[in-house]
Protein backbone atom coordinates (compact mmCIF):
# COMPACT_ATOMS: atom_id res chain seq x y z
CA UNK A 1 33.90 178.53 -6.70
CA UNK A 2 32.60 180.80 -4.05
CA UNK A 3 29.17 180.84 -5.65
CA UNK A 4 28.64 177.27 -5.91
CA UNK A 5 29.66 176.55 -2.61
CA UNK A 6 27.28 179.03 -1.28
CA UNK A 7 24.86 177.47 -3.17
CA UNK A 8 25.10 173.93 -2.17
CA UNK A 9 25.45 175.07 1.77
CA UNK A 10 22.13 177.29 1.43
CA UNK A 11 20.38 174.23 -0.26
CA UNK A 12 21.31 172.33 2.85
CA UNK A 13 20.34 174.85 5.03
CA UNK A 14 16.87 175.00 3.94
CA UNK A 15 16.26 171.22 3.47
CA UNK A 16 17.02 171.10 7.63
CA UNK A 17 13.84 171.11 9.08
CA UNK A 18 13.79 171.90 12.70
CA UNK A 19 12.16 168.81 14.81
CA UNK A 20 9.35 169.30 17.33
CA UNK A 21 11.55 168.10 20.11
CA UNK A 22 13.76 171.25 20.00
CA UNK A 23 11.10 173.40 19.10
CA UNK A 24 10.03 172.32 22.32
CA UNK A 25 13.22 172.79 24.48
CA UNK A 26 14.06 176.33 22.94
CA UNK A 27 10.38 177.05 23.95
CA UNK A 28 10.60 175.77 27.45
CA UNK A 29 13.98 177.47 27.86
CA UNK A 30 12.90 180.62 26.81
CA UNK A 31 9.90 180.21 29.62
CA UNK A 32 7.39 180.52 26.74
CA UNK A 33 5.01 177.75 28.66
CA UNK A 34 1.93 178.75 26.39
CA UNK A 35 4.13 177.62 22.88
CA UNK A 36 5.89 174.46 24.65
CA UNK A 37 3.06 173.06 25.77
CA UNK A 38 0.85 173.88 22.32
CA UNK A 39 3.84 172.14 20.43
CA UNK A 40 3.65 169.06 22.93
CA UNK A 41 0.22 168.86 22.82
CA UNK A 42 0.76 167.57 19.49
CA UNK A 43 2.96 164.94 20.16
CA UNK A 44 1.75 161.23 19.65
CA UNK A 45 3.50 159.43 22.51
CA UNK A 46 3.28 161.13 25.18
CA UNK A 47 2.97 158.41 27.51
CA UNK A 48 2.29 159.26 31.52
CA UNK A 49 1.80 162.71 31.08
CA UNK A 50 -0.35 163.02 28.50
CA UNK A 51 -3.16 164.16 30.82
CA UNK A 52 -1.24 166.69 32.32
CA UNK A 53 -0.09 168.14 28.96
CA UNK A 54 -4.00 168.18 27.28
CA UNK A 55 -5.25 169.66 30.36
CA UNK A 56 -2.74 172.63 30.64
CA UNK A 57 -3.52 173.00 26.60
CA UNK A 58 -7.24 173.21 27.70
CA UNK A 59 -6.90 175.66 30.36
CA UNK A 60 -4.72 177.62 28.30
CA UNK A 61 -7.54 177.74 24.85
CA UNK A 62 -11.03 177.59 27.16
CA UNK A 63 -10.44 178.95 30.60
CA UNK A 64 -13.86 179.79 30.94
CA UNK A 65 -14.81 175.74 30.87
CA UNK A 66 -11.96 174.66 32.96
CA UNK A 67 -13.71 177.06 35.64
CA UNK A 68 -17.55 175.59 35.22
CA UNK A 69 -16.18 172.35 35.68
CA UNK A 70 -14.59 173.15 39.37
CA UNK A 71 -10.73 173.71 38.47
CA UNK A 72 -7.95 176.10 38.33
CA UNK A 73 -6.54 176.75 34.85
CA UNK A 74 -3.36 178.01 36.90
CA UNK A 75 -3.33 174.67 38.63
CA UNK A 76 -3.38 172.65 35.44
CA UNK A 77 -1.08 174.63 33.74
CA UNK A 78 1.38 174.20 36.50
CA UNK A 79 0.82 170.76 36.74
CA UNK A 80 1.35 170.32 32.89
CA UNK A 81 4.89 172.98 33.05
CA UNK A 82 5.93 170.17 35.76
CA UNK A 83 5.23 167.41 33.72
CA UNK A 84 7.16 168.59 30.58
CA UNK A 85 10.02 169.77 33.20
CA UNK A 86 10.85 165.92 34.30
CA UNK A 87 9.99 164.64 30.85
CA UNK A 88 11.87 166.93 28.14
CA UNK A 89 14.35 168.67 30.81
């Protein structure tokens, strides 16, 4: 008995598949901006702050180009941690 109910609960276990929305929290609640924001990035609908969110993805993978186009990556990162803050928190 103690078999087969092990079995059928890890079965179950591994057909959960974690969703992008609390990949998302955990990450932002662990401060881990560079993750949340790669994971929201990704999102379809992201509605108002969709610029925010590509821009701070930007800044984080080509720095170097946010610069030679007269911007902060620290500013657009900020502005995209803010964004996710008063959408997903």
């Amino acid at each position: 008995m103690y078999f087969w109910t092990t079995m059928v609960w890890s079965a179950r276990i591994l057909n959960m598949k974690e969703k992008k929305i609390d990949i998302l929290r955990a990450e932002m609640n662990a401060q881990n901006w560079r993750k949340a924001i790669s994971v929201a990035v990704k999102f379809p609908r992201l509605g108002g702050i969709r610029d925010a969110v590509h821009d701070a993805h930007l800044a984080y993978t080509n720095p170097r180009f946010i610069v030679q186009i007269g911007k902060q990556p620290s500013d657009l990162i900020e502005q995209g941690k803010a964004a996710l803050i008063t959408q997903y928190l």
